[in-house]
C-alpha atoms as a PDB file:
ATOM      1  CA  UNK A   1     -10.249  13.476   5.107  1.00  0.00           C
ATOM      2  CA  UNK A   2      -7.535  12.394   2.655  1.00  0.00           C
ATOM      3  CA  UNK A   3      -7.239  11.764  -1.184  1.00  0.00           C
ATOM      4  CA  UNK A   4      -5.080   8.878  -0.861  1.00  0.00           C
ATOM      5  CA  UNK A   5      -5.469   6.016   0.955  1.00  0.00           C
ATOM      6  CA  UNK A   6      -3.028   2.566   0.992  1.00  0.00           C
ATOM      7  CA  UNK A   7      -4.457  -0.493   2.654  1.00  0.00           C
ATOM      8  CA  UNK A   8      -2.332  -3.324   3.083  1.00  0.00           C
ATOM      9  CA  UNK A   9      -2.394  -6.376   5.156  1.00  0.00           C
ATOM     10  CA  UNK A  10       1.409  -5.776   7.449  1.00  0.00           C
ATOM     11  CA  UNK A  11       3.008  -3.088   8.638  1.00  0.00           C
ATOM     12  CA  UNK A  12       5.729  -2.305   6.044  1.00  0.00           C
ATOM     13  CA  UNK A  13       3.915  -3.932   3.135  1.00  0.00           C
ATOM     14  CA  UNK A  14       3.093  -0.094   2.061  1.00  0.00           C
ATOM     15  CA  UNK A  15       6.482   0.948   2.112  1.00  0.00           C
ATOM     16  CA  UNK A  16       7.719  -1.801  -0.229  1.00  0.00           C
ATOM     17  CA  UNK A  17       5.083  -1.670  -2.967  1.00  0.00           C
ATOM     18  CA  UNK A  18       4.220   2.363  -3.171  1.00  0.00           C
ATOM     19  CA  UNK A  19       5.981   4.287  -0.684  1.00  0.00           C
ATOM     20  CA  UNK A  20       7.327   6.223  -3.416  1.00  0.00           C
ATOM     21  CA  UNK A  21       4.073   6.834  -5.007  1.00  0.00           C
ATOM     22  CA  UNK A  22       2.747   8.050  -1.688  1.00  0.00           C
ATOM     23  CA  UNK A  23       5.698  10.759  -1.650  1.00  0.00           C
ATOM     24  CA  UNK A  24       5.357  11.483  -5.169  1.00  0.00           C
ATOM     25  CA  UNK A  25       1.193  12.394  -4.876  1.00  0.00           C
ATOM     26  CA  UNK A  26       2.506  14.393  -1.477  1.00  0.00           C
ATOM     27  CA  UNK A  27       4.124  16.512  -3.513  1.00  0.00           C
ATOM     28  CA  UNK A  28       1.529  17.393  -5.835  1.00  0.00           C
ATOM     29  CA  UNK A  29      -0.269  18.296  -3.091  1.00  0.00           C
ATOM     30  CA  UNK A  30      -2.596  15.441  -2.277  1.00  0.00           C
ATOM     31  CA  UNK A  31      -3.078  13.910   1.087  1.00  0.00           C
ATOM     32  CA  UNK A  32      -2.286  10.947   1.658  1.00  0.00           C
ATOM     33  CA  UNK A  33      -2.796   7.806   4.521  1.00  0.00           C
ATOM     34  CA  UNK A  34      -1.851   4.169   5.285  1.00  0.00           C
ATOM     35  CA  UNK A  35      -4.495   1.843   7.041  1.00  0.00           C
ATOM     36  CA  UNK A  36      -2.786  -1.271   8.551  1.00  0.00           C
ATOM     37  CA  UNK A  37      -5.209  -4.044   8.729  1.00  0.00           C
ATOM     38  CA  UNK A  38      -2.953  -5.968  11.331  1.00  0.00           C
ATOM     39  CA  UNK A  39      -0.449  -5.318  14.116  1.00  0.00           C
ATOM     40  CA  UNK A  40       2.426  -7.756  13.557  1.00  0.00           C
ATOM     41  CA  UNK A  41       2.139  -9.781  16.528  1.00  0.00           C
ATOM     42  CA  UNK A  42       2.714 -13.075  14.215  1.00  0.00           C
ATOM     43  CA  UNK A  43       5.889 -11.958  12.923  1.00  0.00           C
ATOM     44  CA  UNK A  44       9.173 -14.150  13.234  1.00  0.00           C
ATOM     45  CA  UNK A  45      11.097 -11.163  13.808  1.00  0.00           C
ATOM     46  CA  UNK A  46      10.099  -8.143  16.243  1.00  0.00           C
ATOM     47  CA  UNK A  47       6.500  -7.467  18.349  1.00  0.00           C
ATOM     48  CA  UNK A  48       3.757  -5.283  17.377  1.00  0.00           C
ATOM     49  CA  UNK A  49       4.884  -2.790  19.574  1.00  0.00           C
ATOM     50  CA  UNK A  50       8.098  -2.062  17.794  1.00  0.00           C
ATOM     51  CA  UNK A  51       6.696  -2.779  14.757  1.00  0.00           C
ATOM     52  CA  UNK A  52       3.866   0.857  15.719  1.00  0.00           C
ATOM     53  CA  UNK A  53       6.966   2.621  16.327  1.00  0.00           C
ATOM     54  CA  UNK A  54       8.676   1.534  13.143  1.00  0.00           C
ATOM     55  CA  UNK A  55       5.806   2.346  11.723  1.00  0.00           C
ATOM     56  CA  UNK A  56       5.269   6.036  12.556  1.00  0.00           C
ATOM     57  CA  UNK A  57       8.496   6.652  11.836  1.00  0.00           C
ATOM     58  CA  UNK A  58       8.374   5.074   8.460  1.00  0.00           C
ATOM     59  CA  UNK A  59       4.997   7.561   8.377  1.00  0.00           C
ATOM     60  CA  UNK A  60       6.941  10.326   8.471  1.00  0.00           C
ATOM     61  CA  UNK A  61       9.358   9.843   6.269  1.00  0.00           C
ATOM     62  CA  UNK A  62       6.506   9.047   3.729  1.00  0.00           C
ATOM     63  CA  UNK A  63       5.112  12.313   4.603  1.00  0.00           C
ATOM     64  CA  UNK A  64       1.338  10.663   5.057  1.00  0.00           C
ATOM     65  CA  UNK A  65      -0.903  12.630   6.939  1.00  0.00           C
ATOM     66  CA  UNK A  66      -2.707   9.856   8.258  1.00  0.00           C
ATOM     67  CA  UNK A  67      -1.578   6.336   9.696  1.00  0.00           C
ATOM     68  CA  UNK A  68      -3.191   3.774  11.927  1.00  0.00           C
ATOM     69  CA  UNK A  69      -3.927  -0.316  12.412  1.00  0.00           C
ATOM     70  CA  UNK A  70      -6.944  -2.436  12.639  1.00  0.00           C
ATOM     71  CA  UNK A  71      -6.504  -5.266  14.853  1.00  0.00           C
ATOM     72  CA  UNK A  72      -7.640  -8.528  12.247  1.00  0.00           C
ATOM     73  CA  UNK A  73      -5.204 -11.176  13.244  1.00  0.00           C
ATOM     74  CA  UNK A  74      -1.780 -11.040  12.128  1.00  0.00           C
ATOM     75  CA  UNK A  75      -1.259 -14.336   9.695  1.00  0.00           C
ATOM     76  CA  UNK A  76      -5.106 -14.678   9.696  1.00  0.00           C
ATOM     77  CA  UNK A  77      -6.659 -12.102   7.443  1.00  0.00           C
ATOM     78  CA  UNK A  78     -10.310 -13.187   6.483  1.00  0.00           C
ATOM     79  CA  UNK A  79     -12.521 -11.954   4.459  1.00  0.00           C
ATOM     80  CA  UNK A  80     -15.444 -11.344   6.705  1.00  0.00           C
ATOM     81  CA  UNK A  81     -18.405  -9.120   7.330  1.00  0.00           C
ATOM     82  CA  UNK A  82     -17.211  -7.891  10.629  1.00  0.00           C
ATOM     83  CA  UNK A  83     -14.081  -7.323   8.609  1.00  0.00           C
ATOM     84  CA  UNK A  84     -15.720  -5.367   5.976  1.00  0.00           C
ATOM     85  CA  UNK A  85     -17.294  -3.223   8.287  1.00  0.00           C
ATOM     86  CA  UNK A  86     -14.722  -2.623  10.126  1.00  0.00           C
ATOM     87  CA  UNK A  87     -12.352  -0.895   7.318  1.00  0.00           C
ATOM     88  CA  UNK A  88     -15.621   0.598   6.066  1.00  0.00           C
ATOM     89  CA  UNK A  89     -15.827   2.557   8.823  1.00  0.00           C
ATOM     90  CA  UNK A  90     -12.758   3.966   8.459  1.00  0.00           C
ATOM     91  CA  UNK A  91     -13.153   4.838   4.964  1.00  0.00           C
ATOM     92  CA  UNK A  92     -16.189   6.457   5.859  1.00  0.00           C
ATOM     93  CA  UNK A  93     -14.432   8.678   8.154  1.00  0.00           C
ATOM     94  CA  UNK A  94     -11.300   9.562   5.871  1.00  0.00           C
ATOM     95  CA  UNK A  95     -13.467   9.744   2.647  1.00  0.00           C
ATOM     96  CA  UNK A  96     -10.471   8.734   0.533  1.00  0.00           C
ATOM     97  CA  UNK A  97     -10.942   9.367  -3.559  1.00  0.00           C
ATOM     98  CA  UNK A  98      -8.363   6.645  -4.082  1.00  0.00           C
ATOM     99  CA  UNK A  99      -7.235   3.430  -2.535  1.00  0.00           C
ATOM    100  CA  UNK A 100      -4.555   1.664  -3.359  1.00  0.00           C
ATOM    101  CA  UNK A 101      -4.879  -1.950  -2.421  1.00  0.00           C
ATOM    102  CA  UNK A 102      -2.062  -5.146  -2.935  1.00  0.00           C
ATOM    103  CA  UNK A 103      -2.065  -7.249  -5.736  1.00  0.00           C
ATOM    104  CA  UNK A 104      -4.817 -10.133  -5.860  1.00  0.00           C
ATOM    105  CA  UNK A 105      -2.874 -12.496  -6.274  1.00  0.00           C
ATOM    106  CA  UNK A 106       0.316 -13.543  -4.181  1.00  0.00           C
ATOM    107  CA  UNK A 107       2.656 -15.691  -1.699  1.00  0.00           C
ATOM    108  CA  UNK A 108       1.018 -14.560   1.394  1.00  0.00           C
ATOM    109  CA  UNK A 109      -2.304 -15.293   2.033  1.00  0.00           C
ATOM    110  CA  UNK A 110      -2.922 -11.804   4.008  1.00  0.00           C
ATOM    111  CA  UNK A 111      -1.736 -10.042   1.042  1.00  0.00           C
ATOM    112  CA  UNK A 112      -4.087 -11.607  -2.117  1.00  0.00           C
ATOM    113  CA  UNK A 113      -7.300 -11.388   0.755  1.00  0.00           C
ATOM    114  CA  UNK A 114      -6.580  -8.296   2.324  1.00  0.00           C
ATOM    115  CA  UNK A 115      -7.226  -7.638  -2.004  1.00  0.00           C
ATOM    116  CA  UNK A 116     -10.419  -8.753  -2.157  1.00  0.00           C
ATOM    117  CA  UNK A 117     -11.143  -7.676   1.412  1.00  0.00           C
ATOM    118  CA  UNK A 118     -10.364  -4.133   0.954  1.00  0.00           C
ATOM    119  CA  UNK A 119     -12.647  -3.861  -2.954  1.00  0.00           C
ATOM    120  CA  UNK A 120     -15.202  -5.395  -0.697  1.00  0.00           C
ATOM    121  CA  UNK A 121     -15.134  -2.924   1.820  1.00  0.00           C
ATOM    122  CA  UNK A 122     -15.088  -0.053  -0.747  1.00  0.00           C
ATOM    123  CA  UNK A 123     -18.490  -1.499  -2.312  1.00  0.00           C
ATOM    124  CA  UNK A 124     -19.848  -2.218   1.242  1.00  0.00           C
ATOM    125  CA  UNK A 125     -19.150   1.392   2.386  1.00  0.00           C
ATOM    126  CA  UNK A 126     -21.333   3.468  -0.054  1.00  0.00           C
ATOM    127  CA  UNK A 127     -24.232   1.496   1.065  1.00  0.00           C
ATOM    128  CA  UNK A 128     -26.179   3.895   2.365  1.00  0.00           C
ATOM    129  CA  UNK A 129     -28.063   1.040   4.693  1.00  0.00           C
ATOM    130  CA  UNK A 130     -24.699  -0.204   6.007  1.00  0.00           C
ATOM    131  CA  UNK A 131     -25.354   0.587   9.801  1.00  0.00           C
ATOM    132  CA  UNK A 132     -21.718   0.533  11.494  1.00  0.00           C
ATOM    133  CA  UNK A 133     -21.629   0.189  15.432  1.00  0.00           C
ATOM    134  CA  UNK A 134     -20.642   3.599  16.883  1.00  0.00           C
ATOM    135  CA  UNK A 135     -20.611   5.670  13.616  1.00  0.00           C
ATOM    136  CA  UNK A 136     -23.294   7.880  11.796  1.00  0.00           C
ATOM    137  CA  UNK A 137     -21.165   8.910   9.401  1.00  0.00           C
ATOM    138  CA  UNK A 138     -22.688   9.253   5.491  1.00  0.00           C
ATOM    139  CA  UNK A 139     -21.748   6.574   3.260  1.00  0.00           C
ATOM    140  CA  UNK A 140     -18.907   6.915   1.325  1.00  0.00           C
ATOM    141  CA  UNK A 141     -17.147   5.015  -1.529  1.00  0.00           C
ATOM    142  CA  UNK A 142     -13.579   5.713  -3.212  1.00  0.00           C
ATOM    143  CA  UNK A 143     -14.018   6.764  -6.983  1.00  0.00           C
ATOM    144  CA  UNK A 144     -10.616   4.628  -7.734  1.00  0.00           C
ATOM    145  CA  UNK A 145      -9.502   1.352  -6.703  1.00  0.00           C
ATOM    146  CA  UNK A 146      -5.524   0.539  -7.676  1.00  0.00           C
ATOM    147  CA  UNK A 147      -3.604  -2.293  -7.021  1.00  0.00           C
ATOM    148  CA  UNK A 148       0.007  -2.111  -6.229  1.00  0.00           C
ATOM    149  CA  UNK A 149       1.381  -4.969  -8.337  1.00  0.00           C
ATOM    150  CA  UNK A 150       5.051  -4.763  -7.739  1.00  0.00           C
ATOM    151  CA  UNK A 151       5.879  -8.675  -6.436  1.00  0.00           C
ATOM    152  CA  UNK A 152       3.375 -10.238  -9.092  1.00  0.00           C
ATOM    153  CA  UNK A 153       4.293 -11.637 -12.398  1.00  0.00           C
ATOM    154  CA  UNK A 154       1.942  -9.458 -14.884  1.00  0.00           C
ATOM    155  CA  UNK A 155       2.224  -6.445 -17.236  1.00  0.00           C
ATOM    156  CA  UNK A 156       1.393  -2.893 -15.008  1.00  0.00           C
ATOM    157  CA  UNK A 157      -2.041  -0.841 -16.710  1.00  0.00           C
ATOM    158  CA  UNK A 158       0.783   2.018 -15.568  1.00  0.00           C
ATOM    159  CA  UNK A 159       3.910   2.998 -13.358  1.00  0.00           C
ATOM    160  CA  UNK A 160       4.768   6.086 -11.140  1.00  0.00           C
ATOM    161  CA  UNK A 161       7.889   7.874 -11.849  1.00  0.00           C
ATOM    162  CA  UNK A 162       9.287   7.758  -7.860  1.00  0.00           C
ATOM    163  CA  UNK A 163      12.720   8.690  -9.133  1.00  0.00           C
ATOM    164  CA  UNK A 164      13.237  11.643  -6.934  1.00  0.00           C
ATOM    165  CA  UNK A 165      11.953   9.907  -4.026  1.00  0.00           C
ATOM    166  CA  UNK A 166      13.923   6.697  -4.390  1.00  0.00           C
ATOM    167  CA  UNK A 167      16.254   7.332  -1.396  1.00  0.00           C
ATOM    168  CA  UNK A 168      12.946   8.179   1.043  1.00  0.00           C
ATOM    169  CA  UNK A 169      10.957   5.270  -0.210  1.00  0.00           C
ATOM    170  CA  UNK A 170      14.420   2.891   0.802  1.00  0.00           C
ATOM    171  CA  UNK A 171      14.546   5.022   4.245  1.00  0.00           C
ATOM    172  CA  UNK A 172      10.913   3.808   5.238  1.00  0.00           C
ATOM    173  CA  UNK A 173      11.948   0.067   4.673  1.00  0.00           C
ATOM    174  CA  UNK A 174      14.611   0.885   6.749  1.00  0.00           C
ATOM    175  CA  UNK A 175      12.750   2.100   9.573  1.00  0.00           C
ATOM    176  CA  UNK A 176      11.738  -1.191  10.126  1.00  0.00           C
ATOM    177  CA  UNK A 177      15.483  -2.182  12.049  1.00  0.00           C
ATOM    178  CA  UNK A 178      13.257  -5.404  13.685  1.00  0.00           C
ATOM    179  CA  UNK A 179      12.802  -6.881  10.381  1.00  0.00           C
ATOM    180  CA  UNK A 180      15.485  -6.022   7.946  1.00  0.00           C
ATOM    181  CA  UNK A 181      18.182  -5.607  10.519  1.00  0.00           C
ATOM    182  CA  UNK A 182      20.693  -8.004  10.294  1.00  0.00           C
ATOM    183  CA  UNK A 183      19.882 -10.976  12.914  1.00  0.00           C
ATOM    184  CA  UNK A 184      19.782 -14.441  13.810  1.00  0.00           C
ATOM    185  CA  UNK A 185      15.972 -15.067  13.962  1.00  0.00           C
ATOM    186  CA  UNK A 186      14.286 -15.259  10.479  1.00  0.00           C
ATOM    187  CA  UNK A 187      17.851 -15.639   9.389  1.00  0.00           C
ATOM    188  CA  UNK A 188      16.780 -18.415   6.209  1.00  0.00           C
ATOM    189  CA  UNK A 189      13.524 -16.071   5.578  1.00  0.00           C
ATOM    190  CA  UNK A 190      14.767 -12.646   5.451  1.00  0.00           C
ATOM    191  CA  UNK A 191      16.815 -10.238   3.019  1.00  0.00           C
ATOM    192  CA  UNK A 192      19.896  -9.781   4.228  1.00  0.00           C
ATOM    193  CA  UNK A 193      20.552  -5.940   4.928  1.00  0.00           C
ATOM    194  CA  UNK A 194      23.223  -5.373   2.574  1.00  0.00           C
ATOM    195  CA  UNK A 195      21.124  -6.706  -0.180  1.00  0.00           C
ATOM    196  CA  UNK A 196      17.903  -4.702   0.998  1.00  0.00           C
ATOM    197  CA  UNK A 197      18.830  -1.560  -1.344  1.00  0.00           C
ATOM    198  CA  UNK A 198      20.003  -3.232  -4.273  1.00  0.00           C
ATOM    199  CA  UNK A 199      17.213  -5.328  -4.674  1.00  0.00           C
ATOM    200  CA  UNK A 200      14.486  -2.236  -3.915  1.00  0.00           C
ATOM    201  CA  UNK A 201      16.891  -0.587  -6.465  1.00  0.00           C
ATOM    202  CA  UNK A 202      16.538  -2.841  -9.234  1.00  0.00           C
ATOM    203  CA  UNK A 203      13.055  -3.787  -9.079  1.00  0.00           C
ATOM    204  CA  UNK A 204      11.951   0.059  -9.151  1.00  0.00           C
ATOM    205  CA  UNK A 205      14.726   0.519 -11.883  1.00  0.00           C
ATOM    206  CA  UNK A 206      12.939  -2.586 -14.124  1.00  0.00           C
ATOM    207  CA  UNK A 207       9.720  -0.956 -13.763  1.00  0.00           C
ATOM    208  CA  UNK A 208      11.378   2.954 -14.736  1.00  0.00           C
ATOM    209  CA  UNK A 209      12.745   0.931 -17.835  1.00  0.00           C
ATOM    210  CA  UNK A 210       9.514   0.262 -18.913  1.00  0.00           C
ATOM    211  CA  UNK A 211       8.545   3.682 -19.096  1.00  0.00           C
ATOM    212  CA  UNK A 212      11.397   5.601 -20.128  1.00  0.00           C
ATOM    213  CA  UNK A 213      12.136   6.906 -16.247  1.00  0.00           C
ATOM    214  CA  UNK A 214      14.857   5.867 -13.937  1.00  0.00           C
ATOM    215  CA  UNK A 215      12.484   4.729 -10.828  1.00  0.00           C
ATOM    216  CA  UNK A 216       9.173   3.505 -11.005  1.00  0.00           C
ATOM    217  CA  UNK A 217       6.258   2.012  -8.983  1.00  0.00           C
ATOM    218  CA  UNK A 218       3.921  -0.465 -10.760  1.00  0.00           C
ATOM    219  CA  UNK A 219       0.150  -0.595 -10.263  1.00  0.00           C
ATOM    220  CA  UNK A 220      -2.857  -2.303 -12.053  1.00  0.00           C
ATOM    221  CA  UNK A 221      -6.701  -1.013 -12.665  1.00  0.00           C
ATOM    222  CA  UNK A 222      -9.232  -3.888 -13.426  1.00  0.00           C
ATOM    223  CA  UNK A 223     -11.615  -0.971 -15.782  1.00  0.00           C
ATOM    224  CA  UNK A 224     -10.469   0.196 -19.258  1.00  0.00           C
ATOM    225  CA  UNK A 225      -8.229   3.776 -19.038  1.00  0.00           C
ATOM    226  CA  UNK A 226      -9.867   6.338 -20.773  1.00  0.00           C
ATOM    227  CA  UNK A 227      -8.162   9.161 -23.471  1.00  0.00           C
ATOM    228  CA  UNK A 228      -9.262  12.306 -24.123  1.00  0.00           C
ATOM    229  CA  UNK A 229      -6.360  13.636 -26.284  1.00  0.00           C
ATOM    230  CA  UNK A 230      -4.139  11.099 -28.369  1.00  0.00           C
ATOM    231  CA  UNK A 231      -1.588  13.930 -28.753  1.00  0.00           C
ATOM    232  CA  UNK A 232      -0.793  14.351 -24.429  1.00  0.00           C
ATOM    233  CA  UNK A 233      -0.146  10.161 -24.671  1.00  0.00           C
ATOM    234  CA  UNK A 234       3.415   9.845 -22.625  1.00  0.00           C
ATOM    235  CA  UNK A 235       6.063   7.193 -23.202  1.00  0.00           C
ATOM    236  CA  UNK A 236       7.659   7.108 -25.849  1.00  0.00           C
ATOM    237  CA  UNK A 237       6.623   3.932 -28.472  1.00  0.00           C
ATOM    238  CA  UNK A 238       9.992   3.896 -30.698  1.00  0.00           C
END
């Protein structure tokens, strides 16, 4: 069972968009997990089995307790039923309070519907009718839903200070040396590696800015935040 739990569509997507977040709620004493809904057999650079190995080493660097992939097609993420039940079932069996899912909107096609996909599956898994093949587990649905809006153009509801975990957060891209190791394939598509950590750099020190913190993560909530004491508000207005 965890209390965190980051869906995404690609192995690495997590560690881009709130690896630090994952480290920071670690810390606090919170368990967290990553579900991959693909394998990475599409991608330009590398095969899906170095991209598993990247990615349990990236795992570990995040500290997660929990890590594993679905097998929805890599460049082909649809928003199905069999899909839905599918990542149902798995929140059924790690009963996560939160999920953190990517931004709804996006370049890549696997990233806005594994969105939709994932709030989907959330709804879909507290039905307490929902028969899933090979499980008779309760139902179970997360209490938050987040959305990790760090490559979309809009104003975050809030950020996560990651500036003691900056370094790890870069390390866990890094574990990925088939995609952001320097190479010929992909050549036109990719960052180069020199520019990997100034660019992770100054996109979590833009977001820090906004909140009076060196390093930040952004994230957005579609429901209204609620406040119980006007007096414990943080950040600083003037």
């Amino acid at each position: 069972m965890l209390d965190i739990l980051a869906i995404a569509a690609h192995r690495d997507d997590v560690e881009q968009t709130c690896g630090g977040t994952l480290l920071a709620m670690h810390d606090k004493g919170w368990k967290t997990g990553i579900l991959d809904l693909t394998q990475g057999e599409s991608g330009t650079r590398g095969t899906a089995q170095e991209r598993q190995a990247e990615a349990e080493a990236a795992a570990r660097i995040l500290k997660v307790e929990h890590r594993e992939a679905l097998d929805l097609p890599d460049g082909n993420v649809e928003n199905t039923q069999s899909n839905r039940i599918k990542i149902a079932g798995v929140l059924r069996r790690l009963r996560p309070r939160v999920v953190i899912l990517p931004y709804w909107q996006g370049r890549h096609p696997d990233h806005y519907t594994t969105a939709t996909l994932g709030y989907e599956a959330c709804f879909a898994s507290g039905l307490s009718k929902l028969a899933i093949p090979g499980s008779t587990l309760p139902p179970h649905r997360p209490y938050k839903i987040l959305y990790a809006s760090l490559y979309a153009d809009v104003r975050p509801s809030f950020v996560v200070d990651i500036t003691p975990y900056v370094e790890q957060r870069l390390q866990s891209l890094l574990a990925y040396r088939s995609q952001y190791a320097n190479q010929p394939a992909g050549g036109g598509l990719f960052v180069p590696e020199d520019d990997i950590r100034e660019r992770t750099f100054s996109s979590a020190r833009h977001y820090g800015l906004l909140a009076g913190v060196r390093y930040a993560e952004p994230f957005v909530q579609k429901e209204v935040g609620l406040v119980d004491d006007l007096m414990l508000l943080p950040v600083q207005s003037i």
